[in-house]
Protein backbone atom coordinates (compact mmCIF):
# COMPACT_ATOMS: atom_id res chain seq x y z
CA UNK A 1 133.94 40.28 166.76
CA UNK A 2 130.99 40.50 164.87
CA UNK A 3 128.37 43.19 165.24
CA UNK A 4 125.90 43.30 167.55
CA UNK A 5 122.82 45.48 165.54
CA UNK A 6 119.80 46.56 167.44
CA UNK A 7 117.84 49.57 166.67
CA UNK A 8 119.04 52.37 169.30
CA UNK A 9 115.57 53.89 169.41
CA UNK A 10 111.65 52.13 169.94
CA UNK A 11 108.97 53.00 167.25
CA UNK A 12 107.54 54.62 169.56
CA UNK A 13 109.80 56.52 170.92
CA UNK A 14 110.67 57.57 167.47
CA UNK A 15 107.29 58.81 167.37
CA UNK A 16 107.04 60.66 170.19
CA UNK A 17 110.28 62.73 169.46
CA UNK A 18 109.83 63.19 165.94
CA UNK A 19 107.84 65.18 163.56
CA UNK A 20 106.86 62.18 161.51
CA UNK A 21 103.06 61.47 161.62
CA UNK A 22 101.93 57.89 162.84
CA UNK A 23 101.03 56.86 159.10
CA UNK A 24 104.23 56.86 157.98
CA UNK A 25 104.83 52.90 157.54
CA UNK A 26 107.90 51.37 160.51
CA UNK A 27 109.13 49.43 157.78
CA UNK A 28 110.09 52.80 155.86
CA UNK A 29 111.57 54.22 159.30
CA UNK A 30 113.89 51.56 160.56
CA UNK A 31 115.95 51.27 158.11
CA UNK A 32 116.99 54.88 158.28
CA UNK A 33 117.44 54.56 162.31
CA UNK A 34 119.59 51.90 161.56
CA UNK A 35 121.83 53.87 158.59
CA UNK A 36 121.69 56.96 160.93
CA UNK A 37 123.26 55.14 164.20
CA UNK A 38 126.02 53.81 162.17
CA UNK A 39 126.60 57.15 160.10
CA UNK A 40 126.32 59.58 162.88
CA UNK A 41 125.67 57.67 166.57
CA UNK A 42 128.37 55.34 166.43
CA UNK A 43 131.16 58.27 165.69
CA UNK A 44 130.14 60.48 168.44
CA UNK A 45 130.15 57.58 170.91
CA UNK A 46 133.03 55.90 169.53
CA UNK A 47 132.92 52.19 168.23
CA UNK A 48 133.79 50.40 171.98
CA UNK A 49 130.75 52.49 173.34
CA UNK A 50 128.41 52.01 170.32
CA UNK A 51 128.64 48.56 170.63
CA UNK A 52 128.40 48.36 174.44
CA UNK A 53 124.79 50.01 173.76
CA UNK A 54 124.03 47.63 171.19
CA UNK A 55 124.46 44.33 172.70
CA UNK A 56 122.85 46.00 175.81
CA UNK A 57 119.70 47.31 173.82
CA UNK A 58 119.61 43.57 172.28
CA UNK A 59 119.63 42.11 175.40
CA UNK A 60 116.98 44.20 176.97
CA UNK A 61 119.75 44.99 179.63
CA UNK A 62 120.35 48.85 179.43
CA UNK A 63 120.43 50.13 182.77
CA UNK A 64 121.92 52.61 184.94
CA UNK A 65 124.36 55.40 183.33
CA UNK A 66 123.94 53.69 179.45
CA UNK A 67 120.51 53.80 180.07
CA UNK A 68 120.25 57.33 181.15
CA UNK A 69 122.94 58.24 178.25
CA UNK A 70 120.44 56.68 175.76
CA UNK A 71 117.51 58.27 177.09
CA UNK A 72 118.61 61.51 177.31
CA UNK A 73 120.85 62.02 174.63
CA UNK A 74 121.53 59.19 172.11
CA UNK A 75 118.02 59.33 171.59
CA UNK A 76 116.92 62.54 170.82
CA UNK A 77 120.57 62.77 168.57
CA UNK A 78 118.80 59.54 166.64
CA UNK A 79 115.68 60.70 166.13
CA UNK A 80 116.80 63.82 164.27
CA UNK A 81 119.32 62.46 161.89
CA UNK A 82 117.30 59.62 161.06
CA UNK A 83 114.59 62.65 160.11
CA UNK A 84 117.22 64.47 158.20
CA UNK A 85 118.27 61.26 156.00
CA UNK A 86 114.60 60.09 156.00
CA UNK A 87 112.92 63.27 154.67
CA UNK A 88 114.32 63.11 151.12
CA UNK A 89 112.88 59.07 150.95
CA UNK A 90 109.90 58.81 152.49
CA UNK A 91 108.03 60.83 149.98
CA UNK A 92 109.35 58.45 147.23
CA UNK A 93 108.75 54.53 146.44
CA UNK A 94 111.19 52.62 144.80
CA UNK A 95 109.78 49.45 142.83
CA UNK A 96 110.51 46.85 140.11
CA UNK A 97 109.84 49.09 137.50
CA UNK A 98 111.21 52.51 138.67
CA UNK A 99 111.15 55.24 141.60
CA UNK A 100 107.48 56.26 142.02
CA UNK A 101 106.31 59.55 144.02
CA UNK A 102 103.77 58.74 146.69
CA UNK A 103 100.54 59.85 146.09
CA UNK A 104 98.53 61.14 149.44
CA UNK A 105 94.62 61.42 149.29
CA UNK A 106 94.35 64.28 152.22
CA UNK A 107 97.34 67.03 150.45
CA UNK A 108 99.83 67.79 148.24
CA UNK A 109 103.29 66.49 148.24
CA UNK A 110 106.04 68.86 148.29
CA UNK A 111 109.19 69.21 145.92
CA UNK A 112 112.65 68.41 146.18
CA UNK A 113 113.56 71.87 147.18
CA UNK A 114 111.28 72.31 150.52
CA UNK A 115 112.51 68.59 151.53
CA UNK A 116 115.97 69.66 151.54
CA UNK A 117 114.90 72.65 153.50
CA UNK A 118 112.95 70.83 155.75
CA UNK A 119 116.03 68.42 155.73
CA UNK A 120 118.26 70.87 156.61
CA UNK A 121 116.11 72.16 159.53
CA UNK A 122 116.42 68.75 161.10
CA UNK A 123 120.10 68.68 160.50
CA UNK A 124 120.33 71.51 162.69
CA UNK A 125 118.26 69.99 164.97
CA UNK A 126 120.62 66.76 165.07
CA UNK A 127 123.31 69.20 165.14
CA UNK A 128 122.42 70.84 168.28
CA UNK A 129 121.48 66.83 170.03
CA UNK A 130 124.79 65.22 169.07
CA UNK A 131 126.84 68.46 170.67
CA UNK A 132 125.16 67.94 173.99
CA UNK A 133 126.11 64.13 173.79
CA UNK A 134 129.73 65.04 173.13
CA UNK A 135 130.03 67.39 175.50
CA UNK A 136 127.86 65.05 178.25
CA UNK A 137 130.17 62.61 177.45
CA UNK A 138 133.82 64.57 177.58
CA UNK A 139 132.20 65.45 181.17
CA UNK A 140 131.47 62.20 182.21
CA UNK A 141 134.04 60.16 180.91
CA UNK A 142 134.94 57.89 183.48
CA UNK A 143 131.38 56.86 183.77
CA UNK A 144 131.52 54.80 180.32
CA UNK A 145 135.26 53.47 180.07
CA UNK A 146 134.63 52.41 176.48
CA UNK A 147 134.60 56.18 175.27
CA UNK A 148 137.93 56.56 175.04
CA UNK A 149 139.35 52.60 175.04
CA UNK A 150 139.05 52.22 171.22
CA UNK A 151 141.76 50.57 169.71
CA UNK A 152 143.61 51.72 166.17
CA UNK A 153 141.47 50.68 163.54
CA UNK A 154 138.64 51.02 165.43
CA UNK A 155 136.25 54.02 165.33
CA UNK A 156 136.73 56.43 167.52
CA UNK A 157 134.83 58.66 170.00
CA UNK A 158 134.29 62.12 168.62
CA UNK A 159 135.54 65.25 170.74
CA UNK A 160 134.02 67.80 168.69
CA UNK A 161 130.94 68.55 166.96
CA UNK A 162 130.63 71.72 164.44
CA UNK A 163 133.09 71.89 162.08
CA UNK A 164 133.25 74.32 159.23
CA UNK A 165 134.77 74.51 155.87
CA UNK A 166 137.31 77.31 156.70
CA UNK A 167 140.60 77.22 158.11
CA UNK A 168 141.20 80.27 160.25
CA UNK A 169 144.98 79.11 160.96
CA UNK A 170 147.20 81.69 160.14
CA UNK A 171 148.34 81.13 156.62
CA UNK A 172 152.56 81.66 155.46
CA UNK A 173 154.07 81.55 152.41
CA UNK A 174 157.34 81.54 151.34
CA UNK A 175 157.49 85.14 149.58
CA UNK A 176 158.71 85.11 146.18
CA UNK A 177 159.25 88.52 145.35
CA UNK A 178 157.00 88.61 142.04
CA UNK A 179 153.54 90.09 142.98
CA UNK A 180 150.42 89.64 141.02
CA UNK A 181 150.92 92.32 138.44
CA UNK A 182 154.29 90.79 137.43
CA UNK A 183 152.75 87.28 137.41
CA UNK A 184 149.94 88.16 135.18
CA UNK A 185 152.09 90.36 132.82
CA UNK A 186 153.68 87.49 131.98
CA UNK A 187 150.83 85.47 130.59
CA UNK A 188 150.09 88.67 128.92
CA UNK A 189 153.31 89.62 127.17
């Protein structure tokens, strides 16, 4: 089936729920929407559901329970990754001849450093959004079938949210008998 792309959030709602000043040129900002809803969106709602909204959005015919799901969740989720891969671009030009560093007339651009920060802060920000879509979404299940109908191959519906790199399992090893001392004497003899 082919894809069905629309962008998940309006310009201006983009601009209401963001921190991004009006200046900031659309064509810069959709692009990033678009790379965020695939990236982030479409895992969380799963690929059945994703595309659902899609054609829906394309259509102008969003209504009812996917309308309220966009509303109050997908869109707020959007708007904050799309921040967090935007920040680190949107400072920057890329042309024929190279990447060029905007120049503003009213202040001073910041380095790479405070835009990962910054970044960062609207990762956490996504972060928090996307959880209360999952967890809207486990809870109200049976009001959008197409969360959990995805098929194998298909992308599927996320259940959780935070994940860190540790594994807090408990951990067993086959003892061996030789403990560290004896190991390392035996590089050292």
């Amino acid at each position: 089936m082919a894809r069905d792309e629309a962008l998940i959030i309006s310009e201006e709602l983009f601009r209401a729920l963001s921190p991004v000043s009006g200046d900031l040129d659309w064509e810069y900002i959709w692009p990033i929407i678009l790379a965020a809803s695939d990236k982030w969106i479409q895992p969380a709602l799963g690929q059945k559901l994703y595309e659902k909204l899609m054609t829906d959005i394309k259509a102008a015919s969003l209504s009812g329970n996917y309308q309220d799901l966009v509303e109050d969740y997908v869109a707020r989720t959007t708007v904050w990754f799309t921040c967090y891969m935007g920040f680190p671009f949107w400072g920057i030009k890329v042309v024929n001849s190279g990447i060029m560093q905007r120049i503003v007339d009213d202040g001073t651009t910041i380095g790479f450093n405070d835009i990962d920060k910054l970044a960062e802060q609207c990762r956490g920000q996504a972060e928090f959004y996307k959880q209360r879509l999952i967890e809207y979404l486990c809870a109200n299940n049976k009001l959008f079938p197409e969360y959990s109908s995805n098929k194998s191959g298909e992308i599927g519906s996320e259940k959780i949210n935070y994940s860190g790199g540790l594994n807090l399992e408990t951990y067993t090893k086959k003892r061996t008998g030789i403990t560290v001392y004896d190991y390392l004497r035996g590089w050292l003899d």
